[in-house]
Protein backbone atom coordinates (compact mmCIF):
# COMPACT_ATOMS: atom_id res chain seq x y z
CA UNK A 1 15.23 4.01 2.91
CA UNK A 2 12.69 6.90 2.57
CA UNK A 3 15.71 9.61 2.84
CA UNK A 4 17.00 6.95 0.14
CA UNK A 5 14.23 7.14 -2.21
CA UNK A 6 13.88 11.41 -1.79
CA UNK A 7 17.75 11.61 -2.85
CA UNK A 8 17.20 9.25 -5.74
CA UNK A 9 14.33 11.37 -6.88
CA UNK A 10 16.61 14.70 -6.28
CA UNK A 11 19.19 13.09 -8.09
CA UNK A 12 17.55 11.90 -11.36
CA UNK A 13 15.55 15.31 -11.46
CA UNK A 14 11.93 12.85 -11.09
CA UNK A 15 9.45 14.23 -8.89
CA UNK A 16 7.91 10.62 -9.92
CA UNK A 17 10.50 8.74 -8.81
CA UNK A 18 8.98 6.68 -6.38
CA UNK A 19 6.11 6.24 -8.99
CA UNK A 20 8.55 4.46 -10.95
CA UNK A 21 9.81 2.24 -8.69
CA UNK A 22 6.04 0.91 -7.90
CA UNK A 23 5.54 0.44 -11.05
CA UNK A 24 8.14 -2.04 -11.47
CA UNK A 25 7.45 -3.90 -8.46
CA UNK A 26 5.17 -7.13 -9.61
CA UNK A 27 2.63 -8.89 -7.21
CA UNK A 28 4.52 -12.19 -7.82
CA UNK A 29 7.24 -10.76 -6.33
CA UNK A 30 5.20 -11.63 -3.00
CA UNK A 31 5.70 -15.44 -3.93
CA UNK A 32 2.45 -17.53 -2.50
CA UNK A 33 1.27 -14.45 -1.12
CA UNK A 34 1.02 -12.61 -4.29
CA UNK A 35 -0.92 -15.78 -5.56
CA UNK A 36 -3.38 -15.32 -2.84
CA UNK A 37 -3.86 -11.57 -3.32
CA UNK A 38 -4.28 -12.27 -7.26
CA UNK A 39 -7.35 -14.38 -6.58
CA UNK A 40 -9.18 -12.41 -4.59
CA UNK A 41 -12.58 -11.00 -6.22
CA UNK A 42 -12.62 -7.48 -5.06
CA UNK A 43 -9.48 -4.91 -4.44
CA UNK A 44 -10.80 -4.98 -0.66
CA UNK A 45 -10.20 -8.31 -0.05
CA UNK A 46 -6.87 -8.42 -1.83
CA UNK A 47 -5.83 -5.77 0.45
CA UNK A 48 -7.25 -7.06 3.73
CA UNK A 49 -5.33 -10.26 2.30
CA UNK A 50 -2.02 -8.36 2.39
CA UNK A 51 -2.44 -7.04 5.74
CA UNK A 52 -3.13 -10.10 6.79
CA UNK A 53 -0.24 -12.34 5.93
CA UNK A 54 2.57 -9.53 4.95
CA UNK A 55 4.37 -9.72 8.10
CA UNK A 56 5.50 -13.44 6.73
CA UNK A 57 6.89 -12.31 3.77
CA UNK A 58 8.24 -8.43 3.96
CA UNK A 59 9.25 -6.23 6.76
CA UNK A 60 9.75 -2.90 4.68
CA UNK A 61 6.15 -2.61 3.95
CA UNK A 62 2.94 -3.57 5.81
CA UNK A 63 -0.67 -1.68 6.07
CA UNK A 64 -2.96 -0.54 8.73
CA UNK A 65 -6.73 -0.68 7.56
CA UNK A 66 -9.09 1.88 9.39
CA UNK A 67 -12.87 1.62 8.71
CA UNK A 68 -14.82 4.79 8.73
CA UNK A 69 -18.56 3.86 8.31
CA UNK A 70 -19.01 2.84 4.53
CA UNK A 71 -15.04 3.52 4.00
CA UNK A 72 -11.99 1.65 4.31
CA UNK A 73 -8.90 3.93 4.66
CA UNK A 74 -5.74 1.57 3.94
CA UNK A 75 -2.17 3.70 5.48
CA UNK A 76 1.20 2.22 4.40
CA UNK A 77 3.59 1.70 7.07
CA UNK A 78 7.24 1.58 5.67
CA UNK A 79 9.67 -0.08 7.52
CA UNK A 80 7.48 -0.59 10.81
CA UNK A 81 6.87 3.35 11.25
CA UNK A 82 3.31 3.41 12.74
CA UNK A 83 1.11 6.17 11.46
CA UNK A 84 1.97 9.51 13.67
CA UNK A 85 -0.84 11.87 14.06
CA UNK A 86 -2.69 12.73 10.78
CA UNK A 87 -3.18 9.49 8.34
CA UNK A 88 -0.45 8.91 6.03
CA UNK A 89 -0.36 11.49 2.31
CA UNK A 90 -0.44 7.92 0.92
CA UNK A 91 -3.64 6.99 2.18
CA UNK A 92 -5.84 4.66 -0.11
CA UNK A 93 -9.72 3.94 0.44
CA UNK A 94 -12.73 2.50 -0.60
CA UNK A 95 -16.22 2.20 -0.05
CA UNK A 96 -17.58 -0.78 1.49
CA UNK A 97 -20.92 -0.39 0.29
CA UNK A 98 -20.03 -0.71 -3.53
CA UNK A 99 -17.02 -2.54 -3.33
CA UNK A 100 -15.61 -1.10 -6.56
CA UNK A 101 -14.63 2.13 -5.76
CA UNK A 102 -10.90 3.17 -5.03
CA UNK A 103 -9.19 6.52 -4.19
CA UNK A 104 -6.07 7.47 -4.07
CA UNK A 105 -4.76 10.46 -2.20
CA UNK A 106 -1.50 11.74 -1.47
């Protein structure tokens, strides 16, 4: 699926490709899952939600949450590929302490 996606992008000429394809994917595509991760009060516990209960309803895409003191680092796993060496260039965090704050690197 990955060597899927990179082809797709080569084809089509988007280095954003796979930009595009999260953007179309809703959270209510998750079914009752996606209603549970909608009511949660902070981004944290949405994702700590997700990692949760994903394995009942997807097998292409589940998370691995690492805490780091006051930061949560969040690694995608696609397709059951556990992380290898250095953390995922999709890695998302947060700090703990404030709850609000959200990076994105990659």
């Amino acid at each position: 699926m990955i060597d899927l996606l990179r082809a797709s992008s080569l084809a089509c000429g988007r280095e954003d490709f796979g930009l595009l394809v999260a953007d179309a994917f809703k959270v209510s595509m998750l079914g009752a899952l996606g209603l549970l991760i909608r009511e949660q009060q902070t981004v944290g516990a949405a994702i700590e939600v997700f990692a949760q209960f994903s394995k009942y309803t997807t097998n292409t895409l589940s998370i691995w949450i690492e805490t780091l003191g006051d930061e949560v680092v969040v690694h995608p796993i696609l397709f059951g590929r556990p992380p290898r060496g250095d953390p995922s260039p999709s890695t998302w965090s947060w700090a703990t302490s404030s709850g609000d704050a959200l990076a994105v690197g990659g």
